[in-house]
Protein backbone atom coordinates (compact mmCIF):
# COMPACT_ATOMS: atom_id res chain seq x y z
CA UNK A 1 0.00 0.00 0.00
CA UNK A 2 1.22 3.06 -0.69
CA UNK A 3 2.04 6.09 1.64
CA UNK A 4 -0.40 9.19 0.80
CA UNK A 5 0.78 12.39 1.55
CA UNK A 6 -1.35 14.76 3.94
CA UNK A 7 -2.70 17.95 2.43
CA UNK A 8 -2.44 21.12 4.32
CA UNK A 9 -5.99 22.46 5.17
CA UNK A 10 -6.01 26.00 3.24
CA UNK A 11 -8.06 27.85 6.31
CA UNK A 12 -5.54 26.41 9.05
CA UNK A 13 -2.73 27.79 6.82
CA UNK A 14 -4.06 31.34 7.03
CA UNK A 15 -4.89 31.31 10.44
CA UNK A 16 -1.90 30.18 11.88
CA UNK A 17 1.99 30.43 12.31
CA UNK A 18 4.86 27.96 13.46
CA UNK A 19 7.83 30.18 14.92
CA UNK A 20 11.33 28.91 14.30
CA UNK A 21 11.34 26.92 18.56
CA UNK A 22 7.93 25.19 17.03
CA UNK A 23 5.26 27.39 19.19
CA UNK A 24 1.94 27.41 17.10
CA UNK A 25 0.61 31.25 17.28
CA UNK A 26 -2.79 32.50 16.62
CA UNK A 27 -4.82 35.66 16.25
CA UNK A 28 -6.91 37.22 19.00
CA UNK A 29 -10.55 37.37 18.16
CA UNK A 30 -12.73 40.85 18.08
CA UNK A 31 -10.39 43.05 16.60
CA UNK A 32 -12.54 43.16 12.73
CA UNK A 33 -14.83 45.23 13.47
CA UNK A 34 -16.94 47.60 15.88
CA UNK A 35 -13.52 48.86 17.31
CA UNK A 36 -14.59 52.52 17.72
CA UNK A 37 -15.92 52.05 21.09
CA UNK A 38 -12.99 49.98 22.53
CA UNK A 39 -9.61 51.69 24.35
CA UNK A 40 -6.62 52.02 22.43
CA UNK A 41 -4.53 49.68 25.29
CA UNK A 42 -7.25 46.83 24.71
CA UNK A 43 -6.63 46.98 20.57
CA UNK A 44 -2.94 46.77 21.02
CA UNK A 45 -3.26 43.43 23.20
CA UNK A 46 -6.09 42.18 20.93
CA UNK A 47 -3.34 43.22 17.55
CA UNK A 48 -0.86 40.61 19.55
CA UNK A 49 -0.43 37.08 18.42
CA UNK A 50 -1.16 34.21 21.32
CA UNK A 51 0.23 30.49 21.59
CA UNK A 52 -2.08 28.29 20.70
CA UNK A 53 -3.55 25.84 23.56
CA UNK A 54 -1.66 22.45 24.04
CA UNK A 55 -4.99 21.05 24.04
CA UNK A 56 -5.88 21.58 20.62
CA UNK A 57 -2.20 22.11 19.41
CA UNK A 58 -1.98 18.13 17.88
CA UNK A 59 -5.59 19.20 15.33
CA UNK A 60 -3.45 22.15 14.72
CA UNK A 61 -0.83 20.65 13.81
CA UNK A 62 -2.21 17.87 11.86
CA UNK A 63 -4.21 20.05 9.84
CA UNK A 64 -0.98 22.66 9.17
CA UNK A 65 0.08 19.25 7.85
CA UNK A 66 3.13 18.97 10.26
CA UNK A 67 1.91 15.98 12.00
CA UNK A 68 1.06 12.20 10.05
């Protein structure tokens, strides 16, 4: 049987970023739109990428398509 190589989901691949030590980062949520009402210091901390959780970081992963 042959081996069949795993495709990268094309949504995962937008949404997320491996760093260089292997960390899986992630945008915030709520920053798209309606941001007239919120404070400038709560933008800049919603603008920052977060690690992803180690719960879900093995679906991550597998569907970056850097886990078989």
């Amino acid at each position: 049987m042959s081996k069949l190589k795993i495709k990268t989901k094309g949504s995962a691949k937008k949404r997320f970023k491996v760093t260089k030590s292997g960390k899986i980062l992630r945008h915030r949520n709520n920053v798209g739109h309606n941001t007239g009402f919120k404070k400038s210091s709560h933008m800049r901390r919603l603008k920052r990428e977060v690690e992803v959780p180690k719960e879900i970081e093995d679906k991550v992963k597998r569907s970056i398509g850097l886990k078989g």
